[in-house]
Protein backbone atom coordinates (compact mmCIF):
# COMPACT_ATOMS: atom_id res chain seq x y z
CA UNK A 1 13.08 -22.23 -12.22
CA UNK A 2 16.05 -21.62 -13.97
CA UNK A 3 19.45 -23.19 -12.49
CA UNK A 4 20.97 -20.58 -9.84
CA UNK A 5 24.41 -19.71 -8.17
CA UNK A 6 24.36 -21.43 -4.38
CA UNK A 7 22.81 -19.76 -1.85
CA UNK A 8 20.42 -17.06 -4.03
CA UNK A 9 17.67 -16.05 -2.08
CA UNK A 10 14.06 -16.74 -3.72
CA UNK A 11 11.15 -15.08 -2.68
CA UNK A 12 7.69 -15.92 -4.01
CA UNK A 13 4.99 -13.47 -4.37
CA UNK A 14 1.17 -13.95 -4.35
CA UNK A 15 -0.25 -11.13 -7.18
CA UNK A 16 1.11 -10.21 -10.35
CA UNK A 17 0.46 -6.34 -9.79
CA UNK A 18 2.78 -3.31 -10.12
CA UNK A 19 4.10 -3.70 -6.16
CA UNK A 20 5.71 -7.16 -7.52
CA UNK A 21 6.60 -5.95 -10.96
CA UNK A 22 8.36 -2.14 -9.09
CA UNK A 23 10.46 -5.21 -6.35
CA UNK A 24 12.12 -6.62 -9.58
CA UNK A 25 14.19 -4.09 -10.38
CA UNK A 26 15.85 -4.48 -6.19
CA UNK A 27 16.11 -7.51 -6.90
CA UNK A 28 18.54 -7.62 -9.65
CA UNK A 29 20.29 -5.84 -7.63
CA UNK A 30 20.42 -7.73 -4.64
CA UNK A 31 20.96 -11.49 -6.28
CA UNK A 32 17.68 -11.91 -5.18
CA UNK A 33 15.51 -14.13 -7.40
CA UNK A 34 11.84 -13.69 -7.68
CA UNK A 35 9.11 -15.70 -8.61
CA UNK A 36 5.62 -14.44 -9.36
CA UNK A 37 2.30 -16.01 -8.63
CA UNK A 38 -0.41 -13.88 -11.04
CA UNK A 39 -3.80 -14.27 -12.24
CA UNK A 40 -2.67 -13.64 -16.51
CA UNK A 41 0.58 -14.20 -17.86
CA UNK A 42 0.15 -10.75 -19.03
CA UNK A 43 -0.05 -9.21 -15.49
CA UNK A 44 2.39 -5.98 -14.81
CA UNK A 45 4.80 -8.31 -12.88
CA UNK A 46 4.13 -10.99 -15.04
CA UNK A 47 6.04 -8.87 -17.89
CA UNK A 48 9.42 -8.18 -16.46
CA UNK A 49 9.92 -11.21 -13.56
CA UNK A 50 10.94 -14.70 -15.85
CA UNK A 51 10.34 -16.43 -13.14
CA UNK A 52 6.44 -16.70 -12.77
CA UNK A 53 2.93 -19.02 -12.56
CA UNK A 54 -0.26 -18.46 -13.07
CA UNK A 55 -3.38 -18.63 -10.36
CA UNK A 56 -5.24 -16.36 -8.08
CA UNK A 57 -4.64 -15.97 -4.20
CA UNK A 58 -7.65 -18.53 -3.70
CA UNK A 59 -5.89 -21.26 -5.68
CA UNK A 60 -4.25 -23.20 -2.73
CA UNK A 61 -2.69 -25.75 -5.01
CA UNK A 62 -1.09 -22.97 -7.26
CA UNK A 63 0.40 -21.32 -3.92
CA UNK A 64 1.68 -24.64 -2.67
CA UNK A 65 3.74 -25.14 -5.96
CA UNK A 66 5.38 -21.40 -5.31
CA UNK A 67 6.08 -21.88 -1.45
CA UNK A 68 7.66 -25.30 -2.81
CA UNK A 69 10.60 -23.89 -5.26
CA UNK A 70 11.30 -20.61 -3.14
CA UNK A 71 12.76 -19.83 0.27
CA UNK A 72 10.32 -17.19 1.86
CA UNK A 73 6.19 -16.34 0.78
CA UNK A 74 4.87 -12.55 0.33
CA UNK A 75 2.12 -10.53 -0.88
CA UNK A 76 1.77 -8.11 -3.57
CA UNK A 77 -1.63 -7.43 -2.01
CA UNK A 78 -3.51 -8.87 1.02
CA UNK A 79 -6.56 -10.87 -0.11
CA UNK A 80 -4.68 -14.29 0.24
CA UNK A 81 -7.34 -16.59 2.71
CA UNK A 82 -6.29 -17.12 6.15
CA UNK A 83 -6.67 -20.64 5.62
CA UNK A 84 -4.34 -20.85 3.06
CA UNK A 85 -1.44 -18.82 4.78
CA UNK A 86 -1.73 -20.58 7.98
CA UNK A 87 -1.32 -24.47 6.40
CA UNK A 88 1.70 -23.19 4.29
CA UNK A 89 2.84 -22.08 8.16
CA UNK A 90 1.94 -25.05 9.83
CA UNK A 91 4.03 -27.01 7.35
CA UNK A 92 7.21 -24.59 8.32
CA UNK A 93 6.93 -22.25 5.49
CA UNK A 94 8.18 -18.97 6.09
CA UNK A 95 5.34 -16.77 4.84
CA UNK A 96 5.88 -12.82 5.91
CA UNK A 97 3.68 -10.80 6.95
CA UNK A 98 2.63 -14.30 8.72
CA UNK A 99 -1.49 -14.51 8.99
CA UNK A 100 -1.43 -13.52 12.83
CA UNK A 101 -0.44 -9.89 11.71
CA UNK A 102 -2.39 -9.81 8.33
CA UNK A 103 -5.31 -10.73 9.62
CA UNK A 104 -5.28 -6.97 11.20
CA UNK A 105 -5.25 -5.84 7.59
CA UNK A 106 -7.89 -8.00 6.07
CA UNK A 107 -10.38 -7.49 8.85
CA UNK A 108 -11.02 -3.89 9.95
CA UNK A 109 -13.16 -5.13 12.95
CA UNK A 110 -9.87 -7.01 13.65
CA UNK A 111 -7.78 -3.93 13.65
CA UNK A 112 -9.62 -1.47 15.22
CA UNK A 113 -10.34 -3.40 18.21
CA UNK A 114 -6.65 -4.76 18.45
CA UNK A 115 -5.08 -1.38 18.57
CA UNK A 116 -7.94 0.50 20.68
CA UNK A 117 -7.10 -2.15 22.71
CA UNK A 118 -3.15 -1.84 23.09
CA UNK A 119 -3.70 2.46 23.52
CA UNK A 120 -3.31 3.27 19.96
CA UNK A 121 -5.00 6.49 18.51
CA UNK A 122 -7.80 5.30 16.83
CA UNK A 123 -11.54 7.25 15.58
CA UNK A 124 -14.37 6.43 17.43
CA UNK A 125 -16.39 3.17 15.92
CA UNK A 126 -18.64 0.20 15.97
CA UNK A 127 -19.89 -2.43 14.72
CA UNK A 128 -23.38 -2.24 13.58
CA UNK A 129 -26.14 -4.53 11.96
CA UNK A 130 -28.84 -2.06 10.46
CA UNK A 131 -29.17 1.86 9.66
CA UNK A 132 -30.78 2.35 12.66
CA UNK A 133 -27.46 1.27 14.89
CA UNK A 134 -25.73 4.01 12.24
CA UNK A 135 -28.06 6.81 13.11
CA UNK A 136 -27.95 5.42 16.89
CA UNK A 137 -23.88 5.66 16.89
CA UNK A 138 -22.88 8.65 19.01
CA UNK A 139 -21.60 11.07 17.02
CA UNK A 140 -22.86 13.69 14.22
CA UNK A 141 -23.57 13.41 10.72
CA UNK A 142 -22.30 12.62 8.26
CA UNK A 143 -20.52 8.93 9.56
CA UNK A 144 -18.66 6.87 7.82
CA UNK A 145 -19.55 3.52 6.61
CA UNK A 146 -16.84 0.98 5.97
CA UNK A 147 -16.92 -3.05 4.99
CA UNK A 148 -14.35 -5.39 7.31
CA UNK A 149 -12.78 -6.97 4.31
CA UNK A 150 -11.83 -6.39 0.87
CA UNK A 151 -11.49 -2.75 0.17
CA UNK A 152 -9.19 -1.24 -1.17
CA UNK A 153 -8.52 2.29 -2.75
CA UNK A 154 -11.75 3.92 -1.03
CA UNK A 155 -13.81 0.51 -2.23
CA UNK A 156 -15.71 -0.08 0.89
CA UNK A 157 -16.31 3.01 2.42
CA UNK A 158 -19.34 4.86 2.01
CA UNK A 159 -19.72 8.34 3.37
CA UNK A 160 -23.23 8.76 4.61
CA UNK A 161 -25.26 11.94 5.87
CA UNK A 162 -28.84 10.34 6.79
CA UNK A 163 -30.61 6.94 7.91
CA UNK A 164 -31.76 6.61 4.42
CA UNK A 165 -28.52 6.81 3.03
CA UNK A 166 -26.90 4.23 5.54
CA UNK A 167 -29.76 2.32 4.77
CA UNK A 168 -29.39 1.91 0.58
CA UNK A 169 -25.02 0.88 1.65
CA UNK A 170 -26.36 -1.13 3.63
CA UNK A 171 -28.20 -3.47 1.35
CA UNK A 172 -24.83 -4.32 -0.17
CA UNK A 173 -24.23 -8.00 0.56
CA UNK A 174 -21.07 -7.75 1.97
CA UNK A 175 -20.59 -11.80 1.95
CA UNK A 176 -20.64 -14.33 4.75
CA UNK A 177 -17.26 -13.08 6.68
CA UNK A 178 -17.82 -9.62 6.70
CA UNK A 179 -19.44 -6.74 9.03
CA UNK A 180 -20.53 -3.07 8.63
CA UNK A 181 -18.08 -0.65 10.84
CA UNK A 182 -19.08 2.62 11.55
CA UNK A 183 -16.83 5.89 12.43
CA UNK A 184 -16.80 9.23 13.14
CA UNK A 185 -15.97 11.21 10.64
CA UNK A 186 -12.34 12.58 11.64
CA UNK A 187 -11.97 16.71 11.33
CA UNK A 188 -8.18 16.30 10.09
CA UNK A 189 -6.10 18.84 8.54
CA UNK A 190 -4.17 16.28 6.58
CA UNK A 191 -3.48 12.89 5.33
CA UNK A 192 0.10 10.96 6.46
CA UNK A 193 1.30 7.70 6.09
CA UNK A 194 4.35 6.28 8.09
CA UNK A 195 6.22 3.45 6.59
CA UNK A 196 8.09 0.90 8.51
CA UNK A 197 9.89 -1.88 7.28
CA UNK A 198 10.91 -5.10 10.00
CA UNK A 199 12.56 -7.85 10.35
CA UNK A 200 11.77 -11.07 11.77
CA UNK A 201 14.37 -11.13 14.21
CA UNK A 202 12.43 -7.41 15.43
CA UNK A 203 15.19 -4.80 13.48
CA UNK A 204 13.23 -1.77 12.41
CA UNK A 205 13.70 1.39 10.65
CA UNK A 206 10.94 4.37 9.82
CA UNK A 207 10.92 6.18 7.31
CA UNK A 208 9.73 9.81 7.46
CA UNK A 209 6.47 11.27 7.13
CA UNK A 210 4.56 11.69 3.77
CA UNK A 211 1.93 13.91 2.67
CA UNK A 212 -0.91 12.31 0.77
CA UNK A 213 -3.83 14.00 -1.12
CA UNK A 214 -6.63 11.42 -2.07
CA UNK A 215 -9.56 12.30 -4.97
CA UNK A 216 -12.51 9.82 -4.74
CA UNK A 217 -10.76 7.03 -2.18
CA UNK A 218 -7.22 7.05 -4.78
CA UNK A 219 -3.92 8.46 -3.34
CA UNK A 220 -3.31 11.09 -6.38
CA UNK A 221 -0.03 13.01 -4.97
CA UNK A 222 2.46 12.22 -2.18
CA UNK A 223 4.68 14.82 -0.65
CA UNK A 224 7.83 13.28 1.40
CA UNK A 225 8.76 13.93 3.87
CA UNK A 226 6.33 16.05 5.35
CA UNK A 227 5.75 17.67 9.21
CA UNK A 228 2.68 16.74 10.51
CA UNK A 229 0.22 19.07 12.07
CA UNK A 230 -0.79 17.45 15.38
CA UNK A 231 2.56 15.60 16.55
CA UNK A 232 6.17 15.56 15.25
CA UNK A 233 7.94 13.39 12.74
CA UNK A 234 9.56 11.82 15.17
CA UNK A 235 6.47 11.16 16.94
CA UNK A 236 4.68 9.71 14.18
CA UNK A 237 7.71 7.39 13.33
CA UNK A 238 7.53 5.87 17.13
CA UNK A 239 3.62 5.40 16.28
CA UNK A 240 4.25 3.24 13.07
CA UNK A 241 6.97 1.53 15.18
CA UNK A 242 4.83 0.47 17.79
CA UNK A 243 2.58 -0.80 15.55
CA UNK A 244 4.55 -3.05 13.92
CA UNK A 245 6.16 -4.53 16.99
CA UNK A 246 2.59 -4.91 18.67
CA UNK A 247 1.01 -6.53 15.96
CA UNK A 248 4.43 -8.68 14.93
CA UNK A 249 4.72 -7.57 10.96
CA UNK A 250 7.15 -8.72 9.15
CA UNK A 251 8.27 -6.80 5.98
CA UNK A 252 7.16 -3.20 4.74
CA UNK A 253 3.79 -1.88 6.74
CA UNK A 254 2.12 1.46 5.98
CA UNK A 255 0.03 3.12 8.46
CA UNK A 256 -2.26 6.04 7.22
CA UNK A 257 -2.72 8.63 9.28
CA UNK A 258 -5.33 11.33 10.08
CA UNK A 259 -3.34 14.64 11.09
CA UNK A 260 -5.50 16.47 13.73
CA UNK A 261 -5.27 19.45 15.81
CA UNK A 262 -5.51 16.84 19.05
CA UNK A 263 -2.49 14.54 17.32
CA UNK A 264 -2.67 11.43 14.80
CA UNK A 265 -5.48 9.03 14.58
CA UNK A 266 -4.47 5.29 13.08
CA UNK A 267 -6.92 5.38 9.64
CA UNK A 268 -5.73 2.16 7.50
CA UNK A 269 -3.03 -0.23 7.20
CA UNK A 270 -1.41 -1.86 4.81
CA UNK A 271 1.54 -4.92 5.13
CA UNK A 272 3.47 -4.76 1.40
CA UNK A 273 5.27 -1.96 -0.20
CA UNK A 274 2.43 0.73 -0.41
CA UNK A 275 1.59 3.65 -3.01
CA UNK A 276 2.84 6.17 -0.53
CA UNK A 277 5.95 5.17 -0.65
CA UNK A 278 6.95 4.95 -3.85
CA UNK A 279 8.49 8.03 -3.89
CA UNK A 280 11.38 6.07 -2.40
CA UNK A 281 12.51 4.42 -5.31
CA UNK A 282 14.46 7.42 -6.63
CA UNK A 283 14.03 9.44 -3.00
CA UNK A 284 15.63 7.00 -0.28
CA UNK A 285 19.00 5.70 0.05
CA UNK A 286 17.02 2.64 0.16
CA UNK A 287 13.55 1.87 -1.45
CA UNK A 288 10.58 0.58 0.25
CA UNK A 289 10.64 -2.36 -2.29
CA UNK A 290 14.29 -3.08 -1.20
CA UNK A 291 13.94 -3.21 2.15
CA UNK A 292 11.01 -5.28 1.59
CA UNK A 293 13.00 -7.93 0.28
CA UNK A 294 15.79 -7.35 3.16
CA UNK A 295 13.14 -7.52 5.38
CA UNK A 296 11.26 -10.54 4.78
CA UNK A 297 14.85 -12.27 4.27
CA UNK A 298 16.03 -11.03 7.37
CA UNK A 299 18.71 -9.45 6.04
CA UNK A 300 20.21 -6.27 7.63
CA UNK A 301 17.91 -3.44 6.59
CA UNK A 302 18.74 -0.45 4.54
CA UNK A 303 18.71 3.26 5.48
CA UNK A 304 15.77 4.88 4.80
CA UNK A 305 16.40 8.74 4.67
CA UNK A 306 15.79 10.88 1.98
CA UNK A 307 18.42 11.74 -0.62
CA UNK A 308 17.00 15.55 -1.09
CA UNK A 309 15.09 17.78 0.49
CA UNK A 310 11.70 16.69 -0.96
CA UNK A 311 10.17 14.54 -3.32
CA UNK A 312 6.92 14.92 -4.78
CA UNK A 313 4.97 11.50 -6.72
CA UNK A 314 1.73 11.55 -8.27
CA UNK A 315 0.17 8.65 -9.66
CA UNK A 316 -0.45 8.47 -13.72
CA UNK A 317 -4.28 7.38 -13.51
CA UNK A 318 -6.31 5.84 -16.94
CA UNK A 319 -7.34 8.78 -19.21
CA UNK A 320 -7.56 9.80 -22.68
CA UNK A 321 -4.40 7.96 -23.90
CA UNK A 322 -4.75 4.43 -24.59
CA UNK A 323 -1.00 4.53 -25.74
CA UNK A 324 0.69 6.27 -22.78
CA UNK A 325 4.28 5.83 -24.52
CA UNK A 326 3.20 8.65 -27.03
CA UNK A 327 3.89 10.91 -23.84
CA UNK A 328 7.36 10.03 -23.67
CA UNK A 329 9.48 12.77 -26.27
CA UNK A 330 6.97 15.66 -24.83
CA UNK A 331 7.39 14.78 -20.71
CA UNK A 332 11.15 13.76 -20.84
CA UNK A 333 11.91 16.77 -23.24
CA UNK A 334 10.60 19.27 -21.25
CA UNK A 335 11.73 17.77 -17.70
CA UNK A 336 14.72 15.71 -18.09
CA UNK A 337 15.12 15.36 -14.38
CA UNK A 338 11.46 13.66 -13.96
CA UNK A 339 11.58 10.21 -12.94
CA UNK A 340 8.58 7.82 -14.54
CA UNK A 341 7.51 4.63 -13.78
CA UNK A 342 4.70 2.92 -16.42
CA UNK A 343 3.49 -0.66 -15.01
CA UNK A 344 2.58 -2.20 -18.56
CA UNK A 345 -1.60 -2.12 -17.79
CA UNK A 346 -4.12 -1.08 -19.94
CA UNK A 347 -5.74 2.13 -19.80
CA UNK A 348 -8.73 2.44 -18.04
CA UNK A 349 -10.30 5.04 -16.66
CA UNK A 350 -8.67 5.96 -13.24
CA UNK A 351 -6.41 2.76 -13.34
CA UNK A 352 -3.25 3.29 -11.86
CA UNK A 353 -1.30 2.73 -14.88
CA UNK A 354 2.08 4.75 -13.62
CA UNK A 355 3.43 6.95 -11.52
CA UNK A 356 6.09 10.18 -11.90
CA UNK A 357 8.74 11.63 -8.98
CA UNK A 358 10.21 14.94 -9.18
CA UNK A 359 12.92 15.76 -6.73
CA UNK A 360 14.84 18.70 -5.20
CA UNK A 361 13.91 21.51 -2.68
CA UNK A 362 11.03 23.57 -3.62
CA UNK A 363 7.78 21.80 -2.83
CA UNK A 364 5.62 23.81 -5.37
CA UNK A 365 7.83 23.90 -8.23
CA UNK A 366 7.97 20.11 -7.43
CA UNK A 367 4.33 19.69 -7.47
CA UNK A 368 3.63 21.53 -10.84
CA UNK A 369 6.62 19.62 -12.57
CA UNK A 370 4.75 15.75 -11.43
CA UNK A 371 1.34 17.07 -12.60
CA UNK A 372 2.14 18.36 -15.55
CA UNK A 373 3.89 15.26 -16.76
CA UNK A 374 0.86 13.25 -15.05
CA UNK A 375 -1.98 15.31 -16.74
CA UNK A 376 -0.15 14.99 -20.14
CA UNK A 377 -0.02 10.91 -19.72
CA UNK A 378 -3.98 11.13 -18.78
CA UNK A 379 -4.39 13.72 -22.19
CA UNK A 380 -5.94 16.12 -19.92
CA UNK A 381 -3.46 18.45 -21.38
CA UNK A 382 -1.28 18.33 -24.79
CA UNK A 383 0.78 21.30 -24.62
């Protein structure tokens, strides 16, 4: 760690992905200094944050050495062991979110039954052994299968339409810690996420509804803000509020929403800067990634309104283009105004490799600017 002015903050983060490599840039800003914990020094964060180690969010020793050189512990993702989180706590570490309020996004038992129990709008669901409890659940076909722990971008969840099919998920080993969940399947007009960022002395700010459209479990586009169907903004902000405060987060948390005819049902959350908001970056007076940092610092947090009417993102997933920089003179010549973000990964197909914002007030010119400028990174079209 190189030799800093007194008093810089230092925050640690566990995973070397684009979340901590896109909190860099706030940081500069801020005086804050980061350091990285990744799996390669040739992670996306690992490439633009100096400050960084290598080892995975198993390697307790590796995560020791970080907590011991910065001021405050986060997360770039959430698949850091309990165990680990809770003796960096019990030797006074500030780690945020702390493991009390991830555990409710590791562990989707965890979760559902926490906020079913506290009145939160949640689909029906169980836990279930064998196909038979699936075809016994009490509610029609097709259901929805889901793993407790470790998915992630629709890894985990299974939509099934017979016994036999529940039964052939079901023979995934899903490991010792894990259980099968099963849902209804929610009739929803459309997909929102709320973002809240808080504090640890309880300070919290919302920002607005987003639209996002999801192909094959991967958010693809986000529209912000957006009105929800089944409840207003403002309702949906107070839901993502209350969540936060009942489960005791601490930095950014994302709740996904199902927008119904009846109101919103709670689908996923998420506690770290999350793909729906990245529209923020160049959209908010204040960035999710910013006020991530504010947050788990405990510093005053930053408004989080829009700058402009509307602000469409969609993601730059692994195509044709191995080289996505070829892209550049086409996209930026033909839309100066488009924002782009590249994370420094390799191609692979649908690898989230990047992201592009348009801004300004017409939601469908908007749209066909961002996927235009996406489809020509993926070389779906070279026009």
């Amino acid at each position: 760690m190189p030799d800093l002015p007194p008093g810089t903050p230092r925050v640690g983060i566990i995973g070397g992905g684009q979340l901590a490599r896109m909190s860099q840039q706030p940081a500069i800003a801020l005086g804050v200094q980061l350091h990285v914990l990744a799996d390669s020094e040739h992670d996306s964060a690992s490439q633009v944050i100096p400050a960084m180690s290598v080892g995975t969010a198993r390697d307790a020793a590796a995560i020791r050495a970080l907590a011991d050189g910065v001021d405050v512990v986060t997360f770039d993702h959430e698949h850091v062991p309990q165990e680990i989180i809770k003796s960096l706590e019990a030797d006074g570490v500030p780690v945020y979110p702390g493991s009390a309020a991830l555990e409710f996004a590791q562990d989707k038992a965890a979760m559902r039954r926490r906020l079913e129990a506290a009145g939160f709008p949640v689909p029906r669901w169980q836990v279930v052994a064998a196909a038979e409890d699936v075809a016994a659940f009490d509610c029609p076909w097709p259901k929805v299968l889901k793993a407790s722990k470790g998915g992630y971008d629709g890894k985990g969840v299974w939509v099934v339409e017979t016994l036999e099919q529940a039964a052939e998920v079901m023979s995934h080993d899903l490991g010792p810690d894990a259980v099968w969940l099963v849902e209804e399947m929610v009739g929803f007009t459309q997909e929102v996420a709320v973002q809240v960022a808080r504090s640890p002395h309880g300070q919290a700010v919302a920002y607005p509804p987003v639209r996002t459209v999801q192909t094959d479990g991967i958010c693809v586009e986000v529209v912000a803000p957006c009105a929800p169907d089944g409840a207003t903004a403002e309702e949906a902000e107070a839901l993502a509020l209350g969540v936060a405060k009942e489960l005791g987060v601490v930095g950014m948390l994302a709740v996904e929403l199902f927008d119904t005819p009846d109101g919103l049902v709670i689908n996923e959350l998420a506690m770290r800067p999350h793909n729906s908001g990245h529209w923020s970056i160049e959209g908010a007076y204040t960035s999710q990634f910013e006020n991530h940092l504010r947050a788990v610092l405990d510093m005053p947090l930053g408004d989080p309104r829009p700058r402009q009417p509307k602000a469409v993102m969609v993601n730059i997933l692994g195509g044709e283009l191995p080289d996505l920089h070829v892209a550049f003179r086409h996209v930026m010549a033909r839309d100066p105004g488009l924002k782009i973000h590249l994370y420094g990964k390799g191609v692979r197909p649908g690898r989230k490799v990047g992201h592009v914002t348009a801004l300004g007030d017409n939601e469908s010119e908007l749209r066909e600017r961002a996927w235009h400028a996406a489809d020509y990174f993926q070389g779906a079209i070279d026009e």
